[in-house]
C-alpha atoms as a PDB file:
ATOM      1  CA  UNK A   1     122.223 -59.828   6.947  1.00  0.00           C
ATOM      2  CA  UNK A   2     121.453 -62.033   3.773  1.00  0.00           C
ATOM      3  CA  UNK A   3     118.342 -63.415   3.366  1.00  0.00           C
ATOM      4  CA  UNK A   4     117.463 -66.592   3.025  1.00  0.00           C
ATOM      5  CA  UNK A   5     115.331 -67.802   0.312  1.00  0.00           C
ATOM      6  CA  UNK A   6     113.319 -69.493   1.821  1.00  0.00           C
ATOM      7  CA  UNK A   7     112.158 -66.738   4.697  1.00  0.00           C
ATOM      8  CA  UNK A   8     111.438 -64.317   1.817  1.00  0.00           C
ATOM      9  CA  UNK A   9     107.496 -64.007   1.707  1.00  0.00           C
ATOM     10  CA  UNK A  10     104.601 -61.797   0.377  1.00  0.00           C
ATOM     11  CA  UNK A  11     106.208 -58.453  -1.290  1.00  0.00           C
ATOM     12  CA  UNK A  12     109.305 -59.494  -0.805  1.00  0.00           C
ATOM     13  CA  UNK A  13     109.845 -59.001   2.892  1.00  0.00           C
ATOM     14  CA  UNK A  14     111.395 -60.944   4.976  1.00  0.00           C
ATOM     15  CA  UNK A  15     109.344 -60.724   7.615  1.00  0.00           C
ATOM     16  CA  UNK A  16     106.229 -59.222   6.709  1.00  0.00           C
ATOM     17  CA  UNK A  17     104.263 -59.631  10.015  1.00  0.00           C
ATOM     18  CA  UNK A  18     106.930 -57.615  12.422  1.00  0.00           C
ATOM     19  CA  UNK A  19     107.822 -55.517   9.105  1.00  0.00           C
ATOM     20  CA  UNK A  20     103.940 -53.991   9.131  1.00  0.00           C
ATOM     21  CA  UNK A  21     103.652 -53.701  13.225  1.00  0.00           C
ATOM     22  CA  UNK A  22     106.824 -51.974  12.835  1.00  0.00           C
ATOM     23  CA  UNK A  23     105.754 -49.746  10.705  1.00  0.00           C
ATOM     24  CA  UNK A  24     102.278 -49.028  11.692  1.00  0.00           C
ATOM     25  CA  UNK A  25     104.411 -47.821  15.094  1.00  0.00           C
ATOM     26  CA  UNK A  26     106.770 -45.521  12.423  1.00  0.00           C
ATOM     27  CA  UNK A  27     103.612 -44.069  11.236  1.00  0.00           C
ATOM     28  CA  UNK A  28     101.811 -43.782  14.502  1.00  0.00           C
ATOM     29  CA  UNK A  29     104.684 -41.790  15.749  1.00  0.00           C
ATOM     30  CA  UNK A  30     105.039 -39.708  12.636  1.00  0.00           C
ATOM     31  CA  UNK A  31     101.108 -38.911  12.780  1.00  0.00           C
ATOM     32  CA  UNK A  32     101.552 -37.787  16.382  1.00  0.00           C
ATOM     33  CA  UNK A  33     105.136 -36.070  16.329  1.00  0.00           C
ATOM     34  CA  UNK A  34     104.479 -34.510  12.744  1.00  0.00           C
ATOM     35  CA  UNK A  35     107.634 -33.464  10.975  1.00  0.00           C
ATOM     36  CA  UNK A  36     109.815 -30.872  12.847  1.00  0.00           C
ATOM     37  CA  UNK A  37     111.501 -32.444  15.898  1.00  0.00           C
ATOM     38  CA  UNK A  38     115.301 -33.417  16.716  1.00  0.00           C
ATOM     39  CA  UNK A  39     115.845 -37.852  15.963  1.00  0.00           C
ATOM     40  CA  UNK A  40     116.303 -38.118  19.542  1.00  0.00           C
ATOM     41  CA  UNK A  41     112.695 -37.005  20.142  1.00  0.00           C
ATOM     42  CA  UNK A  42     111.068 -39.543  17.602  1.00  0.00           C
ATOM     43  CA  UNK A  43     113.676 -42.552  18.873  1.00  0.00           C
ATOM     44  CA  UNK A  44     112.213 -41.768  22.304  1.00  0.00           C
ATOM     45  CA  UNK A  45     108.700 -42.073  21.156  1.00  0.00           C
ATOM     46  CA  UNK A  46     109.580 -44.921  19.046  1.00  0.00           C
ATOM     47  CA  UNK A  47     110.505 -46.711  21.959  1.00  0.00           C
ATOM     48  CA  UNK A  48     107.310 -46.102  24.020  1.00  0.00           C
ATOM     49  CA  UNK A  49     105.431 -47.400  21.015  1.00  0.00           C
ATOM     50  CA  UNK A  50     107.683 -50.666  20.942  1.00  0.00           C
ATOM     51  CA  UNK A  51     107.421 -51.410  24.270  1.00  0.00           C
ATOM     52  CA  UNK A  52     103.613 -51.211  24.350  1.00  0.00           C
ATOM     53  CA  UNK A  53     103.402 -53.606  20.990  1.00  0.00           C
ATOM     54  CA  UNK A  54     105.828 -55.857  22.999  1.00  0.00           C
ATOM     55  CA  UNK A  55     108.120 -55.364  19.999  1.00  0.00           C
ATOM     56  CA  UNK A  56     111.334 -56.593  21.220  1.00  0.00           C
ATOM     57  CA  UNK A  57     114.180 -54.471  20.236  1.00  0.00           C
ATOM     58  CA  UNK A  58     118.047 -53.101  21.573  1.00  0.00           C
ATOM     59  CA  UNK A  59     118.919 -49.338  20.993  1.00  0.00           C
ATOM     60  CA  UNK A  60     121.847 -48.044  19.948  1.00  0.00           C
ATOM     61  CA  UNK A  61     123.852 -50.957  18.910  1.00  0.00           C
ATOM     62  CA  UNK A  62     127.360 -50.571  17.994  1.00  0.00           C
ATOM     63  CA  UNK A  63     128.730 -52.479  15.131  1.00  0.00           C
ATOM     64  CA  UNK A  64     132.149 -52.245  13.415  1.00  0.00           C
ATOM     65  CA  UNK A  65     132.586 -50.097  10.041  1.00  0.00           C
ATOM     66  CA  UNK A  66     135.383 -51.403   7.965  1.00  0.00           C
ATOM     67  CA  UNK A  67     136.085 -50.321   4.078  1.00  0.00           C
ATOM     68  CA  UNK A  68     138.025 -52.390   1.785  1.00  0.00           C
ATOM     69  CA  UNK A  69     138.666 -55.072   5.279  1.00  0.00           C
ATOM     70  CA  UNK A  70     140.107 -52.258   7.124  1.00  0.00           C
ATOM     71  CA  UNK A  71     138.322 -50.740  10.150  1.00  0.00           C
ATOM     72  CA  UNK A  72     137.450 -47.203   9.613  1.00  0.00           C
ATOM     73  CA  UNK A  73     134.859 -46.036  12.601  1.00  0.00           C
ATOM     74  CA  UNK A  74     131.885 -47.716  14.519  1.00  0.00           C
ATOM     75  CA  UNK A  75     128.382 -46.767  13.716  1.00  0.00           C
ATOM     76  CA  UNK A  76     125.455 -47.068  15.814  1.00  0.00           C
ATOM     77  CA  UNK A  77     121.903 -48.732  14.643  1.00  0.00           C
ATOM     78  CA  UNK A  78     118.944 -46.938  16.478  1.00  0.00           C
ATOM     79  CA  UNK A  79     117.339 -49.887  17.041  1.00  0.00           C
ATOM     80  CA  UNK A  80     118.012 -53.679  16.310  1.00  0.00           C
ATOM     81  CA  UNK A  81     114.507 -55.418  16.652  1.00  0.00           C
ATOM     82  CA  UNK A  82     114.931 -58.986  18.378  1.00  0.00           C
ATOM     83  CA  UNK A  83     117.504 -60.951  17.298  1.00  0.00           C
ATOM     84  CA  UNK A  84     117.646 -60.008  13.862  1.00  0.00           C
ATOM     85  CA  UNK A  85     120.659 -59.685  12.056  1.00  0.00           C
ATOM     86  CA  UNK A  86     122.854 -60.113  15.234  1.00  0.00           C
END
């Protein structure tokens, strides 16, 4: 997704409010998990945390990855939070 000028705001983020509540829910979940556990573990938790800050997100989104305009493979996003960049 390119940003627009115009939504650009403090530090540089496009959207600083969700950008912090998002990550005060990264860091809550680090704080809790600590370091040693399998992704799968911390998406799972990650997910608790989003649903109870009524963050709005999809898991496991499939998109499309193409090199030089020729597919080559999917990849999947963890999480895609609201509508953005979809």
């Amino acid at each position: 997704m390119k940003a627009n000028s115009e939504l650009i705001k403090a530090n540089g983020l496009i959207y600083p409010d969700l950008s912090y509540r998002i990550m005060s829910v990264l860091f809550k979940v680090h704080n809790q998990l600590g370091p040693n556990f399998q992704e799968k573990y911390y998406q799972r938790a990650i997910e608790i945390e989003f649903k109870a800050e009524h963050i709005s997100f999809n898991r496991e989104r499939m998109v499309p990855l193409k090199y030089g305009g020729e597919s080559i493979g999917r990849y999947f996003i963890d999480f895609v939070i609201g509508d953005k960049g979809f």
